[in-house]
C-alpha atoms as a PDB file:
ATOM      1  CA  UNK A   1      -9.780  26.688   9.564  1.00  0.00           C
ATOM      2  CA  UNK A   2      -6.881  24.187   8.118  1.00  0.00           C
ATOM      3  CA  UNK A   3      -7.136  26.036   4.987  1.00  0.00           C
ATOM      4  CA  UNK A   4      -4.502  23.210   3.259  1.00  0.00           C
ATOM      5  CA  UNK A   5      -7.278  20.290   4.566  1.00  0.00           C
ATOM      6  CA  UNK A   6      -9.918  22.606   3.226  1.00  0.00           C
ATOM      7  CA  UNK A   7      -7.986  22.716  -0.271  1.00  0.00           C
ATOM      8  CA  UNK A   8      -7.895  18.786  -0.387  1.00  0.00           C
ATOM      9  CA  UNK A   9     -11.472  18.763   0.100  1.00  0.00           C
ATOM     10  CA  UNK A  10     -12.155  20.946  -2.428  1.00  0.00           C
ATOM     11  CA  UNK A  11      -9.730  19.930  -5.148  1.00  0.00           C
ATOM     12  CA  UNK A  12     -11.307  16.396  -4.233  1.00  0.00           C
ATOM     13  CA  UNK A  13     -15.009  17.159  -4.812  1.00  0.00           C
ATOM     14  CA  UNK A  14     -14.321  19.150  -7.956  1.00  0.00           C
ATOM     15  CA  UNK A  15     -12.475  16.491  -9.176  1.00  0.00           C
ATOM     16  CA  UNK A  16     -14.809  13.973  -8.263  1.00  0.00           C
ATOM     17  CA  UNK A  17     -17.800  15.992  -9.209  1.00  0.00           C
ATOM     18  CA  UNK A  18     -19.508  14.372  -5.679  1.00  0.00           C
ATOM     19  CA  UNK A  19     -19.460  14.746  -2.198  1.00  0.00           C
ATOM     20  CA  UNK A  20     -19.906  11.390  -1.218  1.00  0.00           C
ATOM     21  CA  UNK A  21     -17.036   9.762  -3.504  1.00  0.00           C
ATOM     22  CA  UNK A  22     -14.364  12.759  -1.905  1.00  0.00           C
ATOM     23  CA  UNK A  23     -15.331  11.474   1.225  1.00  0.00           C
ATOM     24  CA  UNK A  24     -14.530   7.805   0.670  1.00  0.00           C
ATOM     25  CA  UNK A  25     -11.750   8.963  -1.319  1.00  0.00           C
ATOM     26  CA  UNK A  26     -10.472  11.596   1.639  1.00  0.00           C
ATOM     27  CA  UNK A  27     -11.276   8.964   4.110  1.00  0.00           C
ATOM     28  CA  UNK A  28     -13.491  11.379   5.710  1.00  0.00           C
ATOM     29  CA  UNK A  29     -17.591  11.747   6.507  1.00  0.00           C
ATOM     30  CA  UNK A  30     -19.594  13.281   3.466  1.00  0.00           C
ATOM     31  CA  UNK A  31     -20.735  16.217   6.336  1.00  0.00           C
ATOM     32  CA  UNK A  32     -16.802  16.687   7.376  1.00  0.00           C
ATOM     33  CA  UNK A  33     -15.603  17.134   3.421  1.00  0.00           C
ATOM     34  CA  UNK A  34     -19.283  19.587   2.996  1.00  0.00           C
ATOM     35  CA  UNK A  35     -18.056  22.024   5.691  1.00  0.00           C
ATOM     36  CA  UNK A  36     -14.494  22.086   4.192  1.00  0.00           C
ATOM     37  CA  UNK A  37     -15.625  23.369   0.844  1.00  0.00           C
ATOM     38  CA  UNK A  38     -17.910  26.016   2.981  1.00  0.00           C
ATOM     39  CA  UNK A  39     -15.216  27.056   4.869  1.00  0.00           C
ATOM     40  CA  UNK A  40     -12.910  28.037   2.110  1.00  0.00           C
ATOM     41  CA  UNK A  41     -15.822  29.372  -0.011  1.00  0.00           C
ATOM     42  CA  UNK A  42     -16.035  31.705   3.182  1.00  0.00           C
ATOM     43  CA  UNK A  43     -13.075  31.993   3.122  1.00  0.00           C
ATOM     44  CA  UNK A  44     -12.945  33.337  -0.385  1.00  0.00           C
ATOM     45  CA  UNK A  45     -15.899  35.073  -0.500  1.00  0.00           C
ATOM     46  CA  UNK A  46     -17.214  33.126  -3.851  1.00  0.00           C
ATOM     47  CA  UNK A  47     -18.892  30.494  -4.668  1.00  0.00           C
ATOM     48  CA  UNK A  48     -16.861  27.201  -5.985  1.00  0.00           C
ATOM     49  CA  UNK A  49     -19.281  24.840  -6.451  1.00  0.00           C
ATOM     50  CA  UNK A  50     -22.759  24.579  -8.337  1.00  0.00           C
ATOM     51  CA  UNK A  51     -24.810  22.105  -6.223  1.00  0.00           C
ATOM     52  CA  UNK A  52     -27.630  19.868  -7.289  1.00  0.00           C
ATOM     53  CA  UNK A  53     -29.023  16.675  -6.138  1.00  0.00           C
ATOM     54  CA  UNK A  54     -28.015  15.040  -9.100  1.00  0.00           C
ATOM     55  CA  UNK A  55     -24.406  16.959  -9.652  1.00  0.00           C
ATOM     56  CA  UNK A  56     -21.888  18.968  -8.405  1.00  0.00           C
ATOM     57  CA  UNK A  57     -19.858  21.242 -10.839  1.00  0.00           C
ATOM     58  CA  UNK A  58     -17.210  24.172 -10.752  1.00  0.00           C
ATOM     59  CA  UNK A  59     -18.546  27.708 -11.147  1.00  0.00           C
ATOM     60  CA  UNK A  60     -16.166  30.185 -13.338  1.00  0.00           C
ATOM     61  CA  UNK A  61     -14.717  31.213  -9.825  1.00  0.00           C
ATOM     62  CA  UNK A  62     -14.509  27.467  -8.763  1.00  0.00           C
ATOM     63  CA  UNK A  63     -12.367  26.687 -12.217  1.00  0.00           C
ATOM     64  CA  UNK A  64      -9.610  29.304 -10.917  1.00  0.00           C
ATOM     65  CA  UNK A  65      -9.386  28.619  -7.539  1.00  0.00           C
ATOM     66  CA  UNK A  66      -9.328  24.654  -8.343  1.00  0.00           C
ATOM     67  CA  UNK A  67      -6.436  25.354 -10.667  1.00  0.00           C
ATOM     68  CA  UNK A  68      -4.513  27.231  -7.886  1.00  0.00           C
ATOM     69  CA  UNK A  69      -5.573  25.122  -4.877  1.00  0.00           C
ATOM     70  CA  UNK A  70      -3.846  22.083  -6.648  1.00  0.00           C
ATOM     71  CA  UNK A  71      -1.151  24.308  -7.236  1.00  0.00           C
ATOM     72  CA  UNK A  72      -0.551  25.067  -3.586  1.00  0.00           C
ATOM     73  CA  UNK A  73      -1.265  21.304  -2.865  1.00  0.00           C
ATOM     74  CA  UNK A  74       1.578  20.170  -5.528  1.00  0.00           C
ATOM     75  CA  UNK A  75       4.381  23.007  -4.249  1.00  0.00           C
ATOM     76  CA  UNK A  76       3.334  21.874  -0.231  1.00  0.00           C
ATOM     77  CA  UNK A  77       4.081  18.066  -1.316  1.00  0.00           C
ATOM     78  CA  UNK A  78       7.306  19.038  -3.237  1.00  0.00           C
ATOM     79  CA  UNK A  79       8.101  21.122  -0.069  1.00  0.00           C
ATOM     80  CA  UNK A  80       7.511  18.475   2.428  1.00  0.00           C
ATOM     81  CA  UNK A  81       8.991  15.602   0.350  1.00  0.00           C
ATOM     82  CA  UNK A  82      12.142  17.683   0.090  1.00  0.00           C
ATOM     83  CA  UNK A  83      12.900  18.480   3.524  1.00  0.00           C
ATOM     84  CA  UNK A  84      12.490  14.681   3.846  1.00  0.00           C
ATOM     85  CA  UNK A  85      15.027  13.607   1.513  1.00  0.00           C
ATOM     86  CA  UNK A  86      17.295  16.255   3.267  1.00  0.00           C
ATOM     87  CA  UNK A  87      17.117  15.250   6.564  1.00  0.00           C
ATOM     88  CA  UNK A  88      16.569  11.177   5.789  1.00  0.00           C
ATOM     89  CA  UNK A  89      13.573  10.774   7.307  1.00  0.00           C
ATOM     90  CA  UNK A  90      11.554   9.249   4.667  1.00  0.00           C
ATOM     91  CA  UNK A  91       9.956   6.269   6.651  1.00  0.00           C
ATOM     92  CA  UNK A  92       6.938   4.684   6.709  1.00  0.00           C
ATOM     93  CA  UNK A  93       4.780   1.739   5.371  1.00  0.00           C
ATOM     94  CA  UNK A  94       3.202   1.977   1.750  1.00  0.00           C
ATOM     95  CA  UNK A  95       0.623  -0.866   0.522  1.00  0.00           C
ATOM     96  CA  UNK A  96       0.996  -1.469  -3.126  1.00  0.00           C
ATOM     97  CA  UNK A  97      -1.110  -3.685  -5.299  1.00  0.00           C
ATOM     98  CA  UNK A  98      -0.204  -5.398  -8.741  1.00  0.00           C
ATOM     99  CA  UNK A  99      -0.412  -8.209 -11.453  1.00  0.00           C
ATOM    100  CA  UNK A 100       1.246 -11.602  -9.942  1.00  0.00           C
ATOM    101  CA  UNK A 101       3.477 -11.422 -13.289  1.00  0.00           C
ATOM    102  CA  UNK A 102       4.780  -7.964 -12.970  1.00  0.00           C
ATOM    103  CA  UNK A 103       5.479  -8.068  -9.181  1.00  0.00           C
ATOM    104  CA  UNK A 104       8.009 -11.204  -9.787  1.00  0.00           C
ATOM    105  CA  UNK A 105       9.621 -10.056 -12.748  1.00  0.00           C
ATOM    106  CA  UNK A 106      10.287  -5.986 -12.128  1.00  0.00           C
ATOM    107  CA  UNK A 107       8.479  -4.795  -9.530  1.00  0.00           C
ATOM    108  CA  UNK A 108       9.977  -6.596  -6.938  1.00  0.00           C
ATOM    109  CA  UNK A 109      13.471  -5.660  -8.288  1.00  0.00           C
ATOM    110  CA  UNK A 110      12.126  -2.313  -7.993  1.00  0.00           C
ATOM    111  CA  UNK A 111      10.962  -2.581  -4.633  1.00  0.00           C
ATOM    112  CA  UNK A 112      14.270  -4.158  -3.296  1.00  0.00           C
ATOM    113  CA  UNK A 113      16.404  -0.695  -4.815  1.00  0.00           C
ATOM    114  CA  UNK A 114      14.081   1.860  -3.492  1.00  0.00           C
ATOM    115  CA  UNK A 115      13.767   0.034   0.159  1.00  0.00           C
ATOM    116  CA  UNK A 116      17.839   0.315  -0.079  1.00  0.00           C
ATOM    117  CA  UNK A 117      17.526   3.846  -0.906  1.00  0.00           C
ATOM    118  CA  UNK A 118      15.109   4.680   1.890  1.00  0.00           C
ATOM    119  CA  UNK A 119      16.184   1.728   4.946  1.00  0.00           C
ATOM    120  CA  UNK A 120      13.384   2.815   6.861  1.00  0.00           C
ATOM    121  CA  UNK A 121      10.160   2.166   4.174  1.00  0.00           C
ATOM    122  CA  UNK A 122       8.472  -0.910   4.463  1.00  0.00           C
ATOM    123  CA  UNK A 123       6.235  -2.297   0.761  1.00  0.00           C
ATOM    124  CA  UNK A 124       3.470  -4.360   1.721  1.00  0.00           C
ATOM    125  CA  UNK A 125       3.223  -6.158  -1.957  1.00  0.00           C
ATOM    126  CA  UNK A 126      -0.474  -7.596  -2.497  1.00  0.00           C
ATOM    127  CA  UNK A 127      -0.208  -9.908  -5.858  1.00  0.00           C
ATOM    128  CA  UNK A 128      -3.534 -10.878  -7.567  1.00  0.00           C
ATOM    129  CA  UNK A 129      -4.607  -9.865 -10.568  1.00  0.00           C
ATOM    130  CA  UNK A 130      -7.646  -8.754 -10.026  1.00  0.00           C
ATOM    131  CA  UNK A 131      -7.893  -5.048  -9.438  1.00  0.00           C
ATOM    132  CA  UNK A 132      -7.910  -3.935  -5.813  1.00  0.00           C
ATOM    133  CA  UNK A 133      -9.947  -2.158  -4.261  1.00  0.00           C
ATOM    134  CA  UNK A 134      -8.243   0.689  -2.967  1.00  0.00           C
ATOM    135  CA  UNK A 135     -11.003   2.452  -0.178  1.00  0.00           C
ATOM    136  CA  UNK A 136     -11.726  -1.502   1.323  1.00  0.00           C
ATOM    137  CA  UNK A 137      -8.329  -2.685   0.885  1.00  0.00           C
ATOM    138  CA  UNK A 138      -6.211   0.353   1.993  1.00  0.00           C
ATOM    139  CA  UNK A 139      -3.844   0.311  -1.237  1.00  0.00           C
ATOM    140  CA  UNK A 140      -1.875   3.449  -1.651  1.00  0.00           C
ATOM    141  CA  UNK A 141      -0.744   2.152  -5.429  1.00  0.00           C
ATOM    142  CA  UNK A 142      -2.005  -0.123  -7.754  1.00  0.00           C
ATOM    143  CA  UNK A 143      -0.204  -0.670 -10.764  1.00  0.00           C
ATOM    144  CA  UNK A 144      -2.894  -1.566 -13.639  1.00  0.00           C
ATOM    145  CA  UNK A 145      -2.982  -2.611 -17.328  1.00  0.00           C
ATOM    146  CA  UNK A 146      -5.637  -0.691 -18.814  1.00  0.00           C
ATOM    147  CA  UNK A 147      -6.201   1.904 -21.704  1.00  0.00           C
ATOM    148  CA  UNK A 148      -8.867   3.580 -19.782  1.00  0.00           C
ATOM    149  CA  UNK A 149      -7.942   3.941 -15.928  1.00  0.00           C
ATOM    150  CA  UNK A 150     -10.787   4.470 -13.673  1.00  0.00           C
ATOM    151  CA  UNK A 151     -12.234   8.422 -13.846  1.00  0.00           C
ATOM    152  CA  UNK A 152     -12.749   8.196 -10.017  1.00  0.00           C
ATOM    153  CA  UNK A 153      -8.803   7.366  -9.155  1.00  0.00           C
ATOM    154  CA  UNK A 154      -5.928   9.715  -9.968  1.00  0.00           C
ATOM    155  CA  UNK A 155      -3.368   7.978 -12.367  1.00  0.00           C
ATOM    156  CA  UNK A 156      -0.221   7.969 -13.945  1.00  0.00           C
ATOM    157  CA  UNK A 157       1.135   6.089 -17.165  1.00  0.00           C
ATOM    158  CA  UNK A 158       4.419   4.105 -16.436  1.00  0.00           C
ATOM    159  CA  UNK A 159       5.155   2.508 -19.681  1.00  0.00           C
ATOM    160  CA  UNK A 160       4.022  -0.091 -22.553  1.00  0.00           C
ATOM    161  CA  UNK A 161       4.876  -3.406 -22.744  1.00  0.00           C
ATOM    162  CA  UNK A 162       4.646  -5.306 -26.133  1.00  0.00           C
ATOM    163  CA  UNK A 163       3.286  -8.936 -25.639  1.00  0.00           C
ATOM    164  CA  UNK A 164       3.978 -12.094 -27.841  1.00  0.00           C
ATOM    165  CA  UNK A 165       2.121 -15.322 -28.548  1.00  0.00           C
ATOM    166  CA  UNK A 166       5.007 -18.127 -28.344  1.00  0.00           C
ATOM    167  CA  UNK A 167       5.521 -21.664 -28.157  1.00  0.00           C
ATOM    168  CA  UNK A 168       8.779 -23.824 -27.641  1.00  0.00           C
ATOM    169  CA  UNK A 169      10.484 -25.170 -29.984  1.00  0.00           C
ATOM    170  CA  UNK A 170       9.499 -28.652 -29.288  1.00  0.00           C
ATOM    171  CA  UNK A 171       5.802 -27.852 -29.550  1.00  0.00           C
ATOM    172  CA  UNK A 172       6.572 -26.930 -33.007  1.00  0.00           C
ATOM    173  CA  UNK A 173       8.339 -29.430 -34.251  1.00  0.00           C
ATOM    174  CA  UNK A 174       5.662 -31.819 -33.053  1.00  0.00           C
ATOM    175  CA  UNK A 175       2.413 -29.777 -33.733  1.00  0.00           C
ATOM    176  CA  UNK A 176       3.393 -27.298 -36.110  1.00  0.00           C
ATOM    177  CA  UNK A 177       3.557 -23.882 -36.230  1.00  0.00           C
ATOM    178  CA  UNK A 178       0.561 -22.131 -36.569  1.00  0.00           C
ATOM    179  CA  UNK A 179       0.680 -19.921 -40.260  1.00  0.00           C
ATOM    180  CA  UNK A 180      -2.052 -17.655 -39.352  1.00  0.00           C
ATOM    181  CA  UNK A 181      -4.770 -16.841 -36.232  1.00  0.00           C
ATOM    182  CA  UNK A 182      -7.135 -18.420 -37.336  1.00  0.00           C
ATOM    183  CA  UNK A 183      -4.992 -21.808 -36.849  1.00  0.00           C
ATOM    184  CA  UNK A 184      -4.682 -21.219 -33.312  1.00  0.00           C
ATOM    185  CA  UNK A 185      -8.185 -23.141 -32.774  1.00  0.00           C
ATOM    186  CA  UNK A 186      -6.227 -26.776 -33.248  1.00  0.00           C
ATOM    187  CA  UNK A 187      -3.778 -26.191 -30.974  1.00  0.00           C
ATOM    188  CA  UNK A 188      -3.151 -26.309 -27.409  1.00  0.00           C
ATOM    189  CA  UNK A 189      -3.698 -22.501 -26.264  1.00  0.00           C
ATOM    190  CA  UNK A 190      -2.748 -22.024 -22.275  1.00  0.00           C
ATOM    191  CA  UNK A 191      -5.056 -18.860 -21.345  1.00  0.00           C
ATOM    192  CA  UNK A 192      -5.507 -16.679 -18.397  1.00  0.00           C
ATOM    193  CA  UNK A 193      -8.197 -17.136 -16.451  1.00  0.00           C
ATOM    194  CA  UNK A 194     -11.276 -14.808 -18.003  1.00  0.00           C
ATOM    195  CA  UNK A 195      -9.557 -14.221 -20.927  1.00  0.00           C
ATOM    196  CA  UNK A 196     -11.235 -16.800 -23.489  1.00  0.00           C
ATOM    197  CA  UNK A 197     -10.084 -14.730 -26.461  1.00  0.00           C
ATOM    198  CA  UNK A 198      -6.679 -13.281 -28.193  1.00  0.00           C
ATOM    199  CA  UNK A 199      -6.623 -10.117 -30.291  1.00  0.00           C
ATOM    200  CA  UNK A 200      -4.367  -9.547 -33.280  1.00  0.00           C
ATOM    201  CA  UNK A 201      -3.876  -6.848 -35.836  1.00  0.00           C
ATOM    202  CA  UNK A 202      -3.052  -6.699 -38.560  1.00  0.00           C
ATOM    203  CA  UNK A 203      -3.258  -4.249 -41.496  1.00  0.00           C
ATOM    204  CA  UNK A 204      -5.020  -1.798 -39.106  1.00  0.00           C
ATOM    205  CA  UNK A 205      -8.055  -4.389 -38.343  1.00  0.00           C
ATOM    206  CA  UNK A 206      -8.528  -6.068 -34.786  1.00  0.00           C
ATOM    207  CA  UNK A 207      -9.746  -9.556 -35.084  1.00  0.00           C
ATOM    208  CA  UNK A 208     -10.526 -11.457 -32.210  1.00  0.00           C
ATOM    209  CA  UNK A 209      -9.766 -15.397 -32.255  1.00  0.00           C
ATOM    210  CA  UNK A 210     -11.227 -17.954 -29.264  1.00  0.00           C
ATOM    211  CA  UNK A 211      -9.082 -20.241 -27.619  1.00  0.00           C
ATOM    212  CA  UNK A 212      -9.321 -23.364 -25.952  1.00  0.00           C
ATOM    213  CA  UNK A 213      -6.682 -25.017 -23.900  1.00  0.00           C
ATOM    214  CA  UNK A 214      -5.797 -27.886 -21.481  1.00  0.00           C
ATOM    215  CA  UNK A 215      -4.382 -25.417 -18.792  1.00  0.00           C
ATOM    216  CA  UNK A 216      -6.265 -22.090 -16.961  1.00  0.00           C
ATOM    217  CA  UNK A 217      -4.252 -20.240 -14.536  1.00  0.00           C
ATOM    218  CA  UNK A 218      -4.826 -17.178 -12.558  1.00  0.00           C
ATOM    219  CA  UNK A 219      -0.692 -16.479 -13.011  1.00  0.00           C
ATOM    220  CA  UNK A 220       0.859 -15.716 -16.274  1.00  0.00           C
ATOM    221  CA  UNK A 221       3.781 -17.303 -15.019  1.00  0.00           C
ATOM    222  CA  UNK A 222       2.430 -20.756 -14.789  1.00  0.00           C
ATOM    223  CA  UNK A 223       1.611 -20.669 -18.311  1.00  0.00           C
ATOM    224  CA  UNK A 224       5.148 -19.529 -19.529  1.00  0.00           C
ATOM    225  CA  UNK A 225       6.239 -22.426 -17.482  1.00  0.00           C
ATOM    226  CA  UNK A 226       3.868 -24.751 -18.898  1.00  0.00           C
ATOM    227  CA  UNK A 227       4.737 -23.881 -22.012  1.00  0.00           C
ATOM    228  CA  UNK A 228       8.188 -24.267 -21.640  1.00  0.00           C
ATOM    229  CA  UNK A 229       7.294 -27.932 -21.260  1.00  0.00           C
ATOM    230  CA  UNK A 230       6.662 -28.368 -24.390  1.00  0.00           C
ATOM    231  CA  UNK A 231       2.841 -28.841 -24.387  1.00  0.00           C
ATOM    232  CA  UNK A 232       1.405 -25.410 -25.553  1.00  0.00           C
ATOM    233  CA  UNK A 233       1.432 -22.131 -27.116  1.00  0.00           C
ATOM    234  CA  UNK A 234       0.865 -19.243 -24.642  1.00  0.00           C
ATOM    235  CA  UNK A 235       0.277 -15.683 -24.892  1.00  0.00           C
ATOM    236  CA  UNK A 236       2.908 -13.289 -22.911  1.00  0.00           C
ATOM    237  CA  UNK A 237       3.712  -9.983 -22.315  1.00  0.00           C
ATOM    238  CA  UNK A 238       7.502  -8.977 -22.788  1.00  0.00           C
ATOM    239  CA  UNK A 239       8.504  -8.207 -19.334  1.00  0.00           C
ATOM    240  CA  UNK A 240       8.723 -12.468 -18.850  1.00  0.00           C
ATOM    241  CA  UNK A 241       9.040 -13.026 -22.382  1.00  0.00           C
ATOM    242  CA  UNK A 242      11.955 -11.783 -23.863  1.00  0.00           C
ATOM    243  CA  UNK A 243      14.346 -13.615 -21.244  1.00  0.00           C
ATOM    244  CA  UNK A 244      12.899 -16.894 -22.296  1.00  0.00           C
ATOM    245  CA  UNK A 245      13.002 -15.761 -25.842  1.00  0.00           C
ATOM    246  CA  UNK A 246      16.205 -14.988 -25.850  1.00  0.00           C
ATOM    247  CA  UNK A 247      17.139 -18.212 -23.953  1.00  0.00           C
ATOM    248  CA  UNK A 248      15.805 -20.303 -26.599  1.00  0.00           C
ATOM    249  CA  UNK A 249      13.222 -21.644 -24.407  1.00  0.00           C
ATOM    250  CA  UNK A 250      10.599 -20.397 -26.228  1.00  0.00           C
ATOM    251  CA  UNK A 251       9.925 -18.679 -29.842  1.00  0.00           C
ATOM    252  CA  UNK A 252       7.713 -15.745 -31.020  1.00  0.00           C
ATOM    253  CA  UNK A 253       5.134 -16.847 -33.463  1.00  0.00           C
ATOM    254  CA  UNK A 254       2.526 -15.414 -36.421  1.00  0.00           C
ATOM    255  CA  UNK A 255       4.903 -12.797 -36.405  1.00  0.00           C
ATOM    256  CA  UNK A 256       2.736 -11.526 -39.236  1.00  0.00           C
ATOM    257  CA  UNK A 257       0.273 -10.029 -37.178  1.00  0.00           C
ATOM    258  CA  UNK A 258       1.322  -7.822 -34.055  1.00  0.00           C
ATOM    259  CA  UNK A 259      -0.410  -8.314 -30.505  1.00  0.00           C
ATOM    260  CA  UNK A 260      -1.429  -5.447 -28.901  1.00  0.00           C
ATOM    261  CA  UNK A 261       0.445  -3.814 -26.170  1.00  0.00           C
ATOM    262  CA  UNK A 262      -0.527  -3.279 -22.578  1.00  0.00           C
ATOM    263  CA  UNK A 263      -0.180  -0.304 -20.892  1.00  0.00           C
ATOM    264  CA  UNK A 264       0.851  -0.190 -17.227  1.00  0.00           C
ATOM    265  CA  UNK A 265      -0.354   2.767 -14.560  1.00  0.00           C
ATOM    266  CA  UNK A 266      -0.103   4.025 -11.433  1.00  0.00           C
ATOM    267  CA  UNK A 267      -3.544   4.576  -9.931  1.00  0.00           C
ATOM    268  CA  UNK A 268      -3.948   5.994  -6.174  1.00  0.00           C
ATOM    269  CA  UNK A 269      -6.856   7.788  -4.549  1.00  0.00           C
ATOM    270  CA  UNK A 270      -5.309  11.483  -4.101  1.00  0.00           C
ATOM    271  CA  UNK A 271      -5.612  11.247  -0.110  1.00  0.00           C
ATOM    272  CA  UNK A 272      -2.343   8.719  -0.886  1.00  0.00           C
ATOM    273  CA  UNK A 273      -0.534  10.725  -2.971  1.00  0.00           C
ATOM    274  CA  UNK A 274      -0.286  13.346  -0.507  1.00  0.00           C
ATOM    275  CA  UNK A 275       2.102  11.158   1.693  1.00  0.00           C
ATOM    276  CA  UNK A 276       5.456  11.844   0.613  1.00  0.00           C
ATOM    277  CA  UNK A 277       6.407   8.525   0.546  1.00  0.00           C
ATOM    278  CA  UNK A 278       3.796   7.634  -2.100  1.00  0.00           C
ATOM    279  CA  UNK A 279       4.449  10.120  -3.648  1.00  0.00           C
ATOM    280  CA  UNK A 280       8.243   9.154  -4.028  1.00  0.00           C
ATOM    281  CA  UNK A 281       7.627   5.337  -4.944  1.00  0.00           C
ATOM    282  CA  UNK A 282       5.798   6.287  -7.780  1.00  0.00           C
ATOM    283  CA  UNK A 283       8.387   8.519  -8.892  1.00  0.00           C
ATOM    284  CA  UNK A 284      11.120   6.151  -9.203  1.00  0.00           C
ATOM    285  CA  UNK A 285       9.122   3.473 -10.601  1.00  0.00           C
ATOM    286  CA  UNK A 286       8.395   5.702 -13.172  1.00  0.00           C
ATOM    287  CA  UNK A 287      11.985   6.510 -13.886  1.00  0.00           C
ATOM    288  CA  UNK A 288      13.055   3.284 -12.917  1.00  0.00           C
ATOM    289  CA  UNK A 289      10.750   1.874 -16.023  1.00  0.00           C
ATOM    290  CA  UNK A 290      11.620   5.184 -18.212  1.00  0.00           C
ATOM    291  CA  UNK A 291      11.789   2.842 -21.726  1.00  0.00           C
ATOM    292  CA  UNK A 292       8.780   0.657 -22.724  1.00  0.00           C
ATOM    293  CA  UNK A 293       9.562  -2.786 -22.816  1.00  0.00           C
ATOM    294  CA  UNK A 294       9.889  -4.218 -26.695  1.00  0.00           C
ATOM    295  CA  UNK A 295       9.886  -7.411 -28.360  1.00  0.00           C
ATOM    296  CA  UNK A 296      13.751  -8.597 -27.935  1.00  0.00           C
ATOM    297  CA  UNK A 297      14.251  -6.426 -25.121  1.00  0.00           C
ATOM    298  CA  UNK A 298      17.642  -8.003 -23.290  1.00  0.00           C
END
């Protein structure tokens, strides 16, 4: 028995609380990933694993052994990425996914130092912002705004980025600036596709205000573009914000109420985060992108 394959089988279907999801997860059959967990119950001598047709959970033995298993798993990645980084051999292809808006303005600077670092990595960027699909797609990463990351995918928080609603200058002095939400109905509102609505707080209440625009696009950054033109009012977050702010091309507005911040993660099926390369990516992005990014960030 591969007792470290049997481990990731394990670890996988506790965490998982299902067979059938490890196995997509592990890449493996449901009947490979069912003889794994045997094996190192066998192994063991205990039971791990309460088993129902409806659900799968840890029994008091299963709780300890999980809790050293992904132990072992951790100090056998550390070990392995290690050597790597001694000897230079960290090579290899990683696919990561992200928001079109956040691969042009960081993450490909990111991508460009850590390929320098390690010569022999290729990044396979996919852009969209919809959210991949990591088992159909093959994505090792996907970097995701979300508060709640998916329970079935292993994730790690990278940073917060403030947004802004903004306009240019021009747009102002021919419109008018907008005193409060609720104004934002009369003017010219470039929107993301799906996202019909913008959320404000203020005084600890969420409101919620629609609107309407002569310009949809699937890429934030045709909208800061757009509105750089003078036509609109566009909601951004800070990452492509702040160096337009600060240019004068465009200017924060209803600075009375703040816009809720997005959250960026790292999400990867745990089959990926056992490559070392993986799990070194996500590693320096994470340091790389140490400070959340503020309003007025230079």
């Amino acid at each position: 028995m591969d007792k470290l394959t049997a481990m990731r089988s394990f670890v996988e279907v506790a965490n998982c609380a299902s067979f059938t999801q490890a196995a997509e997860h592990l890449g493996l059959s449901r009947l490979q990933v069912s003889r794994h967990v045997q094996e190192i119950e066998a192994w063991l001598k205990q039971r791990l694993l309460h088993r129902t047709t409806r659900k799968v959970s840890l029994t008091t033995a299963g709780e300890e052994a999980l809790n050293r298993c992904e132990k072992i798993l951790y100090e056998t990645t550390e070990l392995e990425l290690t050597a790597l980084n001694r000897n230079d051999q960290l090579s290899g292809t990683i696919r990561v996914a992200a928001p079109i808006g956040l691969t042009q303005n960081i993450l490909l600077d990111a991508v460009e130092q850590f390929t320098e670092l390690h010569p022999n990595i290729t990044v396979e960027l996919f852009a969209s912002d919809h959210f991949a699909q990591l088992v159909d797609e093959r994505i090792d990463i996907a970097l995701r705004y979300t508060d709640q990351p998916d329970d079935s995918l292993i994730a790690r928080k990278l940073m917060v980025i403030d947004s802004v609603v903004c306009a240019s200058a021009e747009y102002l002095s021919k419109y008018g600036e907008p005193q409060h939400i609720d104004d934002l109905k009369d003017h010219n509102c470039f929107r993301h596709l799906g996202a019909s609505s913008w959320t404000f707080v203020k005084d600890n209440q969420h409101k919620a205000v629609e609107v309407t625009g002569t310009i949809i696009a699937n890429d934030i950054g045709v909208l800061a573009s757009a509105a750089q033109h003078g036509k609109g009012i566009v909601h951004l977050p800070c990452d492509l914000a702040n160096p337009l702010i600060n240019s004068g091309k465009l200017q924060p507005i209803l600075n009375e109420f703040v816009v809720p911040s997005s959250v960026l993660w790292a999400v990867y099926l745990s089959r990926s985060y056992q490559l070392p390369i993986v799990r070194q990516f996500i590693d320096f992005v994470a340091q790389s992108w140490s400070s959340d990014i503020k309003l007025g960030d230079a």
